[in-house]
Protein backbone atom coordinates (compact mmCIF):
# COMPACT_ATOMS: atom_id res chain seq x y z
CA UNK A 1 37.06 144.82 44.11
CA UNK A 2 37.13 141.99 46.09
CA UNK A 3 37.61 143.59 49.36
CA UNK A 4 34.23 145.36 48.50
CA UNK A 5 32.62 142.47 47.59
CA UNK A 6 33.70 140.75 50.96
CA UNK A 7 32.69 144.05 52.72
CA UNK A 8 28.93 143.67 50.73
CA UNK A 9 28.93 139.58 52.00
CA UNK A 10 29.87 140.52 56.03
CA UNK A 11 27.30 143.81 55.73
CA UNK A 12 25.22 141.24 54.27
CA UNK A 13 25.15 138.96 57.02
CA UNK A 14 25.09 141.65 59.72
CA UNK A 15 21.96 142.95 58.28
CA UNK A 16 20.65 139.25 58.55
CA UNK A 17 22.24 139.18 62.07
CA UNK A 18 19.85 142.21 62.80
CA UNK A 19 16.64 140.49 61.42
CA UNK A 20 17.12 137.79 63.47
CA UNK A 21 17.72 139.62 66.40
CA UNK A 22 14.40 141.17 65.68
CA UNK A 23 12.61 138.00 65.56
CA UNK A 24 13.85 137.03 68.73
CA UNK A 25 12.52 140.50 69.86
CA UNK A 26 8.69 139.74 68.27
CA UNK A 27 9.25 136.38 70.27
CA UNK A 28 10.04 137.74 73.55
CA UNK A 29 7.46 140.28 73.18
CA UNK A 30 5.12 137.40 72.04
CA UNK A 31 6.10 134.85 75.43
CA UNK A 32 4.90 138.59 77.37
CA UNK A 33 2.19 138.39 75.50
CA UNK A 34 0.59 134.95 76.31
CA UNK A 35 2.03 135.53 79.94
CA UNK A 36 -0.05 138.51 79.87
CA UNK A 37 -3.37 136.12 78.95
CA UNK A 38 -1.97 133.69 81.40
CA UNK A 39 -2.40 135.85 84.57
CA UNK A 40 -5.68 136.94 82.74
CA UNK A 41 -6.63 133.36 82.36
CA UNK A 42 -5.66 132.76 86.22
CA UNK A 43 -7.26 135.95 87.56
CA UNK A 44 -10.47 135.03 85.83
CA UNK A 45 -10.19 131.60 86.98
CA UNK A 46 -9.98 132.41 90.49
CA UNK A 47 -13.02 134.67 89.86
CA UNK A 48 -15.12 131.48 88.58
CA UNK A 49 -14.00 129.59 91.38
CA UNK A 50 -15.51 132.10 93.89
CA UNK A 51 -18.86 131.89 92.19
CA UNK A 52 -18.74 128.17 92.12
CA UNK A 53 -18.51 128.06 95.51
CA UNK A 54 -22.27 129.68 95.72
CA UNK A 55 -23.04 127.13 93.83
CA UNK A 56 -25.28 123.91 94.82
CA UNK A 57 -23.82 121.31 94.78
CA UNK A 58 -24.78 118.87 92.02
CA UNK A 59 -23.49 121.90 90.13
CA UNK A 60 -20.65 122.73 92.29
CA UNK A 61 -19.09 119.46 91.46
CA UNK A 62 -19.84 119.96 87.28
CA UNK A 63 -18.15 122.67 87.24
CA UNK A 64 -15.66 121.68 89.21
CA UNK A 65 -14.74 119.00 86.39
CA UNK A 66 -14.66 121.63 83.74
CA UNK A 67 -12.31 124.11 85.44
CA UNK A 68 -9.72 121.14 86.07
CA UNK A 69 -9.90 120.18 82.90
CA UNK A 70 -9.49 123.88 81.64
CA UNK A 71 -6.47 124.07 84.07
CA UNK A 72 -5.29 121.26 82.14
CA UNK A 73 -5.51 122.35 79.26
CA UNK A 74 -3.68 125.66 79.97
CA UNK A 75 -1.17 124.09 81.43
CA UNK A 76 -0.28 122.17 78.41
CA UNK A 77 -0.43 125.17 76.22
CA UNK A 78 1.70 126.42 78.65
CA UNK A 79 4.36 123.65 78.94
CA UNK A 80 4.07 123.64 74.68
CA UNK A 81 4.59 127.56 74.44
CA UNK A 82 7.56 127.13 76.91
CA UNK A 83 8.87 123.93 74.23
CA UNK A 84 7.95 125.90 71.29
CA UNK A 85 10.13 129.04 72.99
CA UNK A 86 13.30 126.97 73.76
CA UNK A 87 13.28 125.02 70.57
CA UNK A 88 12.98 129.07 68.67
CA UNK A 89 15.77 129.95 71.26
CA UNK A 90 18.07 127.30 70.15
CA UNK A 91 17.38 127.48 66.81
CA UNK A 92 18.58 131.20 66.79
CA UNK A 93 21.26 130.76 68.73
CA UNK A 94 22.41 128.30 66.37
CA UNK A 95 21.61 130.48 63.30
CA UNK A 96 23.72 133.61 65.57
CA UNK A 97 26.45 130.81 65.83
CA UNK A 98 26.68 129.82 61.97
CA UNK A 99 26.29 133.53 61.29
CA UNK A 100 28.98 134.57 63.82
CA UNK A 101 31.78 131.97 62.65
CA UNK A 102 30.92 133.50 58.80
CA UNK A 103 31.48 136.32 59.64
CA UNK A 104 34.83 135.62 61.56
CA UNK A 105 35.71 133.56 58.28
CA UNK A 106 34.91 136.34 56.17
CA UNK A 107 36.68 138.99 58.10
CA UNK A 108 39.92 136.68 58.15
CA UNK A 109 39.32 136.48 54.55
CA UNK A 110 39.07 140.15 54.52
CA UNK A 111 42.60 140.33 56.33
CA UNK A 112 44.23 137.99 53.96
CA UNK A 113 43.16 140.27 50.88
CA UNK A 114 44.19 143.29 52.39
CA UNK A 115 47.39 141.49 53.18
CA UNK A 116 47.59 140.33 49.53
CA UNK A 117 46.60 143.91 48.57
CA UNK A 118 49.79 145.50 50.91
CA UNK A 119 52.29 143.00 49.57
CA UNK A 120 51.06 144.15 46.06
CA UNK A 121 50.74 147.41 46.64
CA UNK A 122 54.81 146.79 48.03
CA UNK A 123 55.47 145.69 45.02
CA UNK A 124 54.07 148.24 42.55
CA UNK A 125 56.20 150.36 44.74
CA UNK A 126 59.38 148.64 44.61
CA UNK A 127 58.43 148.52 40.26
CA UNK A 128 58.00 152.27 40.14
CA UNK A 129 61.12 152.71 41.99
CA UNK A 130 62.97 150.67 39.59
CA UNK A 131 61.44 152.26 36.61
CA UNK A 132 62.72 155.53 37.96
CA UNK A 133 66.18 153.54 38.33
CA UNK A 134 66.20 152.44 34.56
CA UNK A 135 64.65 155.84 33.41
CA UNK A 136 67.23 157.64 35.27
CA UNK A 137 70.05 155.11 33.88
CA UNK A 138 68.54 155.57 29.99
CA UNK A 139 68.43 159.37 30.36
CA UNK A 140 71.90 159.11 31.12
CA UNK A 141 72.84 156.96 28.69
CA UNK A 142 71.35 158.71 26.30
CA UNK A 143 73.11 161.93 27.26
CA UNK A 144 75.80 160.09 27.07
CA UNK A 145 75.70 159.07 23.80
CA UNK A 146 74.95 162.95 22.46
């Protein structure tokens, strides 16, 4: 029974293994994501910097302002999504860490039960066999004695 409830506990954790796996999956697909708006962002960037340049120039230099502060901006949100990324990334490899050394602990728990369960199982054995011995020896003595 305990070998079954150890086998629930590592199933258990492999299932949450999996799910976070999966998150790290919805993150990587969310980093292609905001790349994706990223070369967007640039592409229409470039595109505003072409019309600027028909611009006059009182303007030209307005606008100017605004798209490097936009490129600032981005590039913050940029440098904080890549911060934000590594700090998720650590934290699940941590969490796959923790969850891999339970695992190990519960598997060499596992072993030492099923070694506990041989040894036993040895010595039901070696009981039934002397049973047989002393139901052998009181058959015999009991023919004996008719």
């Amino acid at each position: 029974e305990e070998a079954s409830v150890l086998h629930s506990k590592v199933e258990k954790l492999q299932e949450e293994l999996q799910a976070k796996d999966g998150i790290n999956a919805l993150l990587q697909s969310d980093v292609g994501s905001l790349q994706e708006e990223r070369k967007i962002a640039a592409a229409k960037y470039d595109e505003g910097r072409s019309e600027m340049q028909n611009l006059l120039a009182s303007q030209k230099d307005e606008l100017n302002k605004e798209l490097s502060d936009a490129r600032e901006m981005h590039a913050a949100e940029v440098e904080s999504l890549k911060a934000e990324l590594q700090s998720l990334k650590l934290t699940h490899s941590e969490e796959a860490s923790v969850l891999h050394s339970k695992v190990e602990k519960l598997q060499e728990e596992l072993q030492a039960k099923d070694g506990i369960n041989a040894l036993l199982q040895s010595d039901v054995g070696s009981l039934q066999e002397e049973r047989k011995i002393a139901a052998a020896k009181y058959d015999e003595g009991r023919s004996e004695m008719q």
